[in-house]
Protein backbone atom coordinates (compact mmCIF):
# COMPACT_ATOMS: atom_id res chain seq x y z
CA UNK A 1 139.37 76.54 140.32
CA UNK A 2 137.51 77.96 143.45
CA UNK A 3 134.38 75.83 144.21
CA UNK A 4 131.37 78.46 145.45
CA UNK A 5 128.25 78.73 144.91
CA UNK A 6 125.73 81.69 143.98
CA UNK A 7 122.73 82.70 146.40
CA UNK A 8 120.29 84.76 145.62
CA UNK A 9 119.68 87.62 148.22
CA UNK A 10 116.36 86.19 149.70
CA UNK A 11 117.50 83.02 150.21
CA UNK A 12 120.59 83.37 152.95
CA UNK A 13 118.38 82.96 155.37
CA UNK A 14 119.01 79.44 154.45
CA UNK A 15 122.74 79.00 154.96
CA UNK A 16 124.25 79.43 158.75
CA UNK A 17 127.00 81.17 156.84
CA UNK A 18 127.39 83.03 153.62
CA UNK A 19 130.02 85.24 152.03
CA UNK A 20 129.14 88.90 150.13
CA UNK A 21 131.00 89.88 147.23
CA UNK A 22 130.56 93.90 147.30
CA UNK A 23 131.15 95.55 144.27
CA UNK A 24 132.67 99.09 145.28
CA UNK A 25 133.87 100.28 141.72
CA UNK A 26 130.87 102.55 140.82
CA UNK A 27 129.86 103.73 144.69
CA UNK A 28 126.37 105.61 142.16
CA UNK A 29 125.25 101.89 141.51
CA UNK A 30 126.10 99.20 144.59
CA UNK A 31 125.85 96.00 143.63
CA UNK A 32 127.03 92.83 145.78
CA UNK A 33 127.08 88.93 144.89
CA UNK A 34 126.33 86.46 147.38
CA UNK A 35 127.32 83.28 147.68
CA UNK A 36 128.28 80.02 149.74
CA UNK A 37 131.43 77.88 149.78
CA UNK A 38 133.99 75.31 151.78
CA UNK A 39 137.34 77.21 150.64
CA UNK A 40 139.48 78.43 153.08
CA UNK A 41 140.82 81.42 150.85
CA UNK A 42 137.76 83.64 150.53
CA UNK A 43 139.75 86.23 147.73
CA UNK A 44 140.91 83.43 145.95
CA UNK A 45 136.88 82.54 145.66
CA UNK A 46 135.65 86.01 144.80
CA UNK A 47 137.92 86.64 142.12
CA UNK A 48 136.86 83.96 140.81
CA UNK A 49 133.35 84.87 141.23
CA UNK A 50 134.13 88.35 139.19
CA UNK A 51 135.88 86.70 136.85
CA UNK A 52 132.74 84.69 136.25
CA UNK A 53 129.91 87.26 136.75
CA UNK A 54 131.42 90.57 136.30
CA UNK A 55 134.52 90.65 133.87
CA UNK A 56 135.84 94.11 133.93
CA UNK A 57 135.37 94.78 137.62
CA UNK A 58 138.53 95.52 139.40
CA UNK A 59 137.74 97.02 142.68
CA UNK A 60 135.84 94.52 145.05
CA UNK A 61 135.43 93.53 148.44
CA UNK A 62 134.25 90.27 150.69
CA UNK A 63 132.18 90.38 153.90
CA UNK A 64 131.87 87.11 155.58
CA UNK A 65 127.88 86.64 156.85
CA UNK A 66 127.27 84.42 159.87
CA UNK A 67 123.81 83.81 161.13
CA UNK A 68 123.73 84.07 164.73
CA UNK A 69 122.47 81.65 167.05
């Protein structure tokens, strides 16, 4: 089981890097999860996450955040 762990929006200003989970199945309603972790396989993670948070959703994409210096 991936370890991760959910961020809300407002706070990634926290974290020197975060990951986005963008939900591109309904491109009407955009919708993205965001989230922290130490695994190396990022899609691994994010399935996981939808599998978690949004069972049904089957089209999905991650976009690594990194704060710069």
């Amino acid at each position: 089981m991936a370890k991760y762990k959910l961020v809300e929006k407002h706070a990634v200003e926290h974290h020197n890097e975060y990951y986005e989970v963008k939900i591109t199945q309904d491109s009407d309603h955009p919708e993205s999860l965001f989230f922290t972790t130490n695994e190396e396989n990022l899609e691994e993670v994010a399935a996981s996450i939808i599998a978690d948070h949004k069972p049904g959703v089957k089209h999905w994409t991650v976009i690594p955040h990194r704060k710069d210096s």
